[in-house]
Protein backbone atom coordinates (compact mmCIF):
# COMPACT_ATOMS: atom_id res chain seq x y z
CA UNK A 1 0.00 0.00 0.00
CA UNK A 2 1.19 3.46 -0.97
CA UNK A 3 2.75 5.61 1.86
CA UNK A 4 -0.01 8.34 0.96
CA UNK A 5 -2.70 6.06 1.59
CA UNK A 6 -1.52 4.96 4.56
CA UNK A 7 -1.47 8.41 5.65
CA UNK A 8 -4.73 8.91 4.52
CA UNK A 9 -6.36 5.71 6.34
CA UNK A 10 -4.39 7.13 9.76
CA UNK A 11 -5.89 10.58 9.57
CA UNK A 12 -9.34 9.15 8.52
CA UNK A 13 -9.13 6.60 12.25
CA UNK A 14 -8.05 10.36 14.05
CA UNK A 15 -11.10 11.90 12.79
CA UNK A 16 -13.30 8.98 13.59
CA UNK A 17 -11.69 8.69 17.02
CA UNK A 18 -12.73 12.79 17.42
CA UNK A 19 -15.98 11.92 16.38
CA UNK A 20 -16.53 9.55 18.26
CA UNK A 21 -14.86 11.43 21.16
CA UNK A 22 -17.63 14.01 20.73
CA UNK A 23 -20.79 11.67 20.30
CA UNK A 24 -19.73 10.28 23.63
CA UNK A 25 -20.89 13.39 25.61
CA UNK A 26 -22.16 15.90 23.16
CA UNK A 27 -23.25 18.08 25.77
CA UNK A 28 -20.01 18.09 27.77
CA UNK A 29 -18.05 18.67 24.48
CA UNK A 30 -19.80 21.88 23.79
CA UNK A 31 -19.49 23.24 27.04
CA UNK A 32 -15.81 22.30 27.67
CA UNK A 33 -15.11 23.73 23.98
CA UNK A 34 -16.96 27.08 24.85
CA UNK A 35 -16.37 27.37 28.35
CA UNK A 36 -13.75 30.53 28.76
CA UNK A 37 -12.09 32.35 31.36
CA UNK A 38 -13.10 36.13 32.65
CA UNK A 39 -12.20 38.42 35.09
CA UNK A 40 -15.22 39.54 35.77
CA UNK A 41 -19.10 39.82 34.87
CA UNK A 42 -18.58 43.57 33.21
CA UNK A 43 -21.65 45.64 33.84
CA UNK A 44 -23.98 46.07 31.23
CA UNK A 45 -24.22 49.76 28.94
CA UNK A 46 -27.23 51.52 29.95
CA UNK A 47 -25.90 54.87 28.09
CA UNK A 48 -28.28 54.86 25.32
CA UNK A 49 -31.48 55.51 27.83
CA UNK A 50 -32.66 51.65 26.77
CA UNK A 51 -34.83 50.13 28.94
CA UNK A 52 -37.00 47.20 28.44
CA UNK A 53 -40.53 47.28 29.61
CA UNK A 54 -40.03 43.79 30.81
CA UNK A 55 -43.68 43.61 32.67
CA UNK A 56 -45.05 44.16 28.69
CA UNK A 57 -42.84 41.57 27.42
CA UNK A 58 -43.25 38.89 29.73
CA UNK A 59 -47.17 38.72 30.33
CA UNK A 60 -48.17 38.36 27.48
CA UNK A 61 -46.11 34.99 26.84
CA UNK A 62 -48.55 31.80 27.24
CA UNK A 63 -45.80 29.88 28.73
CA UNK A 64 -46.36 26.01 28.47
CA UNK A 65 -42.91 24.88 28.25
CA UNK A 66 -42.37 22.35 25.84
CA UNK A 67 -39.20 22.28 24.41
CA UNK A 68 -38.20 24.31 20.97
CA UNK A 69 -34.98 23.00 19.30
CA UNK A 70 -35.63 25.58 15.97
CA UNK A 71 -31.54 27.17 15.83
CA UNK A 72 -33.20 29.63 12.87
CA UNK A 73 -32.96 32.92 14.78
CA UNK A 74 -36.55 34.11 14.22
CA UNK A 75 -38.45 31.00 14.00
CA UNK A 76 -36.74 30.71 17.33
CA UNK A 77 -37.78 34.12 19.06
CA UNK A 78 -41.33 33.29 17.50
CA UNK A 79 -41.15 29.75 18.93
CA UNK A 80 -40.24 30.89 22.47
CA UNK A 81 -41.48 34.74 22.97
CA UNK A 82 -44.48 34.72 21.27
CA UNK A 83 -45.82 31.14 21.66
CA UNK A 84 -44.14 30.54 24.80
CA UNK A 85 -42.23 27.09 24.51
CA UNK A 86 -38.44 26.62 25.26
CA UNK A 87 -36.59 26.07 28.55
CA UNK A 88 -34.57 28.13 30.05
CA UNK A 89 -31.69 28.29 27.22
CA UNK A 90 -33.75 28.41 24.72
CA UNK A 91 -36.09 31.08 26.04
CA UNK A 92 -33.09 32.99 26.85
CA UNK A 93 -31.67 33.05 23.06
CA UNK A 94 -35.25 33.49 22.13
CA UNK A 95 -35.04 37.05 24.09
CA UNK A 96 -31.96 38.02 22.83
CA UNK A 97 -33.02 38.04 19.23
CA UNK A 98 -35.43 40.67 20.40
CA UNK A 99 -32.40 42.56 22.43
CA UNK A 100 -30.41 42.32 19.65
CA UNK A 101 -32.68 43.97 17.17
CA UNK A 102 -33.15 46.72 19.34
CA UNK A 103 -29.46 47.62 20.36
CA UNK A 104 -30.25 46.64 23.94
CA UNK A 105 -27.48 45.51 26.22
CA UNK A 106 -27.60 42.28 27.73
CA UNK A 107 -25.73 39.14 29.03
CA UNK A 108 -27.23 35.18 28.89
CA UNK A 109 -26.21 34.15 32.60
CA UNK A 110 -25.29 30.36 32.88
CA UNK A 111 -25.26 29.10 36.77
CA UNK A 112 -23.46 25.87 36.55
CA UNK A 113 -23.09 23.53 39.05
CA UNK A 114 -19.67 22.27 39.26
CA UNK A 115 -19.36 18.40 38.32
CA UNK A 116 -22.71 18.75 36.57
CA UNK A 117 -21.99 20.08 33.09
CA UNK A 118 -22.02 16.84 31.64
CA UNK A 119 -25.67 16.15 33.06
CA UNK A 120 -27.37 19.79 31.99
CA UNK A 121 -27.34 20.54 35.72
CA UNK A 122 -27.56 24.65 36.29
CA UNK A 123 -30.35 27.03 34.58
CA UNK A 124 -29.69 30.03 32.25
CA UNK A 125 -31.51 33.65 33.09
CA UNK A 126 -30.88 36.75 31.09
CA UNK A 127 -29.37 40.40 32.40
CA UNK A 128 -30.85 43.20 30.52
CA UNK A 129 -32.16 47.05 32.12
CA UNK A 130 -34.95 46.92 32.41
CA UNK A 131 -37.79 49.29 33.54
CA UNK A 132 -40.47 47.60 35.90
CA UNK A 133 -43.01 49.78 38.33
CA UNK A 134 -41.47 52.66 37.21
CA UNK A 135 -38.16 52.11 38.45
CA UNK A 136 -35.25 51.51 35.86
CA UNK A 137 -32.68 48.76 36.62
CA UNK A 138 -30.73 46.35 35.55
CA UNK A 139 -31.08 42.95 36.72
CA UNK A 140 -31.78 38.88 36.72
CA UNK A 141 -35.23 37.83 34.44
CA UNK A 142 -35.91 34.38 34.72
CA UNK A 143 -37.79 33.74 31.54
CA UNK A 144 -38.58 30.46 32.29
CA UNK A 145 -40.34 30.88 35.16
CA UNK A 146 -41.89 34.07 34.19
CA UNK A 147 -40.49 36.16 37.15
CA UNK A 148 -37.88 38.47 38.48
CA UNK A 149 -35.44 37.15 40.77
CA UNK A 150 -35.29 38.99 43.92
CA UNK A 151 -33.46 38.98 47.73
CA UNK A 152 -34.73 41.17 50.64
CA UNK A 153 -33.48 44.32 49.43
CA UNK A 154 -35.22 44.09 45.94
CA UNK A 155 -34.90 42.60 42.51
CA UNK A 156 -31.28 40.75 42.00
CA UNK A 157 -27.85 41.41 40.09
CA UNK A 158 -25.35 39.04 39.26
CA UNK A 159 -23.30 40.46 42.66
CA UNK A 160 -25.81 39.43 45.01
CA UNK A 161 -25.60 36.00 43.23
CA UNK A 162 -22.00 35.84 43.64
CA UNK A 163 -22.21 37.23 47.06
CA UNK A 164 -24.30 34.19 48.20
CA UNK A 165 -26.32 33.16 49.82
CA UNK A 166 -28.69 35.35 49.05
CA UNK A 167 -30.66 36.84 52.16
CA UNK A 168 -34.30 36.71 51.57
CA UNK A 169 -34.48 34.93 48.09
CA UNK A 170 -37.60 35.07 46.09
CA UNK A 171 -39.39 36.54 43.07
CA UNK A 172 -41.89 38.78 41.72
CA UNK A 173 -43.91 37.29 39.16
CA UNK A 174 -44.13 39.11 35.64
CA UNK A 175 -46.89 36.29 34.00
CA UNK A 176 -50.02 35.02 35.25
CA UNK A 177 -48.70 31.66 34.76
CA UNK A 178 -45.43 32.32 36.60
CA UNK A 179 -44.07 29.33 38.95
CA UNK A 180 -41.64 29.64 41.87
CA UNK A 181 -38.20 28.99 40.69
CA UNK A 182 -37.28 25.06 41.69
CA UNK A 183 -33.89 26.32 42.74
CA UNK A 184 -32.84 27.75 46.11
CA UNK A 185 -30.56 28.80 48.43
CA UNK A 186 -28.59 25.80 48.42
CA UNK A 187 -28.39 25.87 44.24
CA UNK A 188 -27.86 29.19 44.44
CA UNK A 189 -24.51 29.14 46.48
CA UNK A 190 -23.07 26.58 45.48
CA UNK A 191 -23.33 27.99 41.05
CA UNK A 192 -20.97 29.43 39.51
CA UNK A 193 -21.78 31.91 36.39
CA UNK A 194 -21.01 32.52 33.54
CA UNK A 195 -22.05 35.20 30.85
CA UNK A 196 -22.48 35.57 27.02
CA UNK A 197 -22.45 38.76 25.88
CA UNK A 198 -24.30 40.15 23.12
CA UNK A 199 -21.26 40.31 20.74
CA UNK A 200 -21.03 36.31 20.80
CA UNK A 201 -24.64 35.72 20.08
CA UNK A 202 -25.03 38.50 17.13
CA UNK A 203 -21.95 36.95 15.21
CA UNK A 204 -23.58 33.46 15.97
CA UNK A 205 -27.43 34.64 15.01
CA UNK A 206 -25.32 36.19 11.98
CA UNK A 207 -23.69 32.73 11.03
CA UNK A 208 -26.96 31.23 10.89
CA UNK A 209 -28.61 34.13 8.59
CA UNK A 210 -26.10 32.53 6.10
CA UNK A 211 -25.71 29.36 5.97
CA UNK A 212 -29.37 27.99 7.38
CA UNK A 213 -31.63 25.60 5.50
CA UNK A 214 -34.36 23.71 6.44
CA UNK A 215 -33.83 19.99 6.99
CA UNK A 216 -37.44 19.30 7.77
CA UNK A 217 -36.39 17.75 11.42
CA UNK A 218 -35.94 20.78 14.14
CA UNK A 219 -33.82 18.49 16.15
CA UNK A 220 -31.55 17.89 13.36
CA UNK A 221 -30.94 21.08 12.61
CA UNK A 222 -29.41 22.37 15.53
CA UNK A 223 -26.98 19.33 15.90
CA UNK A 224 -25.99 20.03 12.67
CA UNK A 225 -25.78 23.80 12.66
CA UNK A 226 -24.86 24.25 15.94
CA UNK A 227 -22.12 20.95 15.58
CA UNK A 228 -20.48 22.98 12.49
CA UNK A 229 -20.87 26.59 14.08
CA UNK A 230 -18.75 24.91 16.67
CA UNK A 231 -16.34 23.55 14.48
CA UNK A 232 -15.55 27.12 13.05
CA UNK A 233 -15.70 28.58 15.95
CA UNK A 234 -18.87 31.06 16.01
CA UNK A 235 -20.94 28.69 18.65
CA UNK A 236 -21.32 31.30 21.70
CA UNK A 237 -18.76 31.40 24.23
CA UNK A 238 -19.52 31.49 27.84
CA UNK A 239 -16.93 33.83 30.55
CA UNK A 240 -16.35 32.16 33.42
CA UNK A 241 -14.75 34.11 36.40
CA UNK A 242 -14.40 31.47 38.41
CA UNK A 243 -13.52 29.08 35.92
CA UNK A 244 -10.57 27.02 37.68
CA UNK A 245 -13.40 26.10 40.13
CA UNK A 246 -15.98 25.01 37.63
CA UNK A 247 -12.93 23.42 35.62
CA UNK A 248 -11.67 21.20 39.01
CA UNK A 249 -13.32 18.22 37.73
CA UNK A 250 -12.58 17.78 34.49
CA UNK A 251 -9.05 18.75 33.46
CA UNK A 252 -8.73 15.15 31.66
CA UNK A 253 -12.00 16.14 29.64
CA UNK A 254 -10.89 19.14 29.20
CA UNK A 255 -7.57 18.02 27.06
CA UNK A 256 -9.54 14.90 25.38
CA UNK A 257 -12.74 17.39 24.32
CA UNK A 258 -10.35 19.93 22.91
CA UNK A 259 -7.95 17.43 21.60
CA UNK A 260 -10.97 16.43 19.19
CA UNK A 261 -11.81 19.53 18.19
CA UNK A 262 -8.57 20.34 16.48
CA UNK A 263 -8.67 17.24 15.17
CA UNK A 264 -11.97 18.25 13.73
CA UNK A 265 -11.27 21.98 12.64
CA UNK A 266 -7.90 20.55 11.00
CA UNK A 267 -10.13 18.29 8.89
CA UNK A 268 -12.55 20.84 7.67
CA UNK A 269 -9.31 22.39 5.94
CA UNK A 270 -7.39 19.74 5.34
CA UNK A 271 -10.13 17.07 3.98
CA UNK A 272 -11.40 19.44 0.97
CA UNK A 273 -7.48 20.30 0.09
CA UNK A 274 -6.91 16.54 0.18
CA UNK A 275 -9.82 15.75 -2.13
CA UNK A 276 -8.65 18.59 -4.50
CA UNK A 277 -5.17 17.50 -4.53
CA UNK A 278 -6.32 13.77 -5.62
CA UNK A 279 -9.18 14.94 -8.32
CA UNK A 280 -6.02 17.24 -9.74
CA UNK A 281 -3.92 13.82 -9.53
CA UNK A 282 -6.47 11.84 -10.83
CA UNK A 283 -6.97 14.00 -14.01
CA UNK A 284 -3.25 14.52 -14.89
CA UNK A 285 -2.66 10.52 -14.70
CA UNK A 286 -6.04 10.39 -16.90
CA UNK A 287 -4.25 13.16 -18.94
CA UNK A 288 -0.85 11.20 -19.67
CA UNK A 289 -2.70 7.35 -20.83
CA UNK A 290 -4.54 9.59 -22.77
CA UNK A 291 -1.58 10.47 -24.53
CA UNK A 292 0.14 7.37 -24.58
């Protein structure tokens, strides 16, 4: 057997092995490949005077729940905003369409649990200013639930969430079919967050303006547009300031996950260079029996 095609066959079992490294765990290899460190949680820009009525926004939502796994930006914000499905994710991305239309700051806040990111342990609110009762603000909206998060001394940031526990915890409902949060004290001390900002999810929401086509099978769709927005690199990351602590538990992951995802960005270059290079060989040996 040729060298080449030796070399060939080797690279084609390293690819298989990544794949197969990432079908393992999908959700654990997206979060250890997006997963970044921070600093801090920056504050949000409330310069421009823009302040979301949230009260208007939320009530109207019939909330029921189910899950929506649409990745086509508006189909998504209609899916979860105006017909009320998604969890807490979802609903979350849903929102920021909206924010992002409207040149609205805002962060996506992940609270992770640490050892649990391979399980979907944690929940996902949203930061934005917003105006509610008059007051301006900016604070936590837990879409999912349909409420505000609030401590004793009023509606919650992400430093009173950091600062936990939190003294007082509870909500203020913003839709008549609002439910208590199912997390608590205990949840809420022990998280650690994380925030996209808007910058991640507009380049993302912009990725998928271009290059998204229906596959008839919503499930599909965002494996395979989310798998290859991954791949080069436009899948939102999340900042973690405390990201050695959330990291503790899976440093081994960590290099095996991000081991495979070279492997994998390497062969969306290299694979159609490789096919070129063998069509071009395959047409010049063509070329020469020809002429013999």
């Amino acid at each position: 057997m040729p060298r080449r095609s030796i070399a060939y066959a080797l690279y084609g079992l390293l690819v298989a092995a990544a794949i197969g490294v990432a079908c393992s765990n999908p959700l654990l290899f997206q979060k250890l490949n997006t997963l970044r460190p921070a600093a801090a949680i920056p504050d949000l820009d409330t310069r421009a005077g823009r302040w979301l009525d949230i009260d208007a926004i939320v009530r109207p939502i019939p909330m029921h729940g189910r899950p929506v796994w649409n990745v086509d930006p508006a189909t998504r914000y209609r899916r979860t905003m105006i017909e009320g499905g998604g969890n807490c994710s979802q609903m979350a991305f849903g929102m920021a369409y909206q924010l992002d239309g409207e040149a609205i700051d805002y962060q996506i806040i992940h609270m992770f649990t640490p050892g649990g990111l391979g399980m979907g342990d944690g929940h996902t609110v949203i930061r934005v200013p917003y105006r509610y009762e008059g007051v301006d603000r900016v604070g936590l909206v837990d879409l999912s639930f349909g409420v505000i998060l609030t401590g004793a001394s009023g509606p919650l940031d992400v430093a009173e969430v950091e600062a936990a526990p939190v003294d007082g915890w509870g909500f203020a409902p913003l839709n008549d079919r609002a439910r208590f949060p199912d997390y608590h004290d205990d949840f809420l001390v022990d998280a650690v967050l994380g925030y996209v900002p808007p910058s991640e999810v507009h380049d993302y929401y912009a990725f998928l303006d271009r290059v998204y086509f229906s596959l008839g099978s919503d499930l599909t769709e965002k494996y395979l547009f989310d798998g290859l927005a991954l791949v080069l690199g436009v899948l939102p990351e999340v900042f973690v300031p405390l990201y050695d602590e959330l990291m503790a538990q899976h440093r081994v992951d960590l290099f095996l996950y991000r081991g495979a995802l070279a492997v994998m960005r390497s062969a969306a270059v290299l694979l159609p260079l490789l096919i070129g290079f063998e069509l071009l060989r395959w047409r010049r040996h063509g070329a020469r029996r020809r002429r013999r």
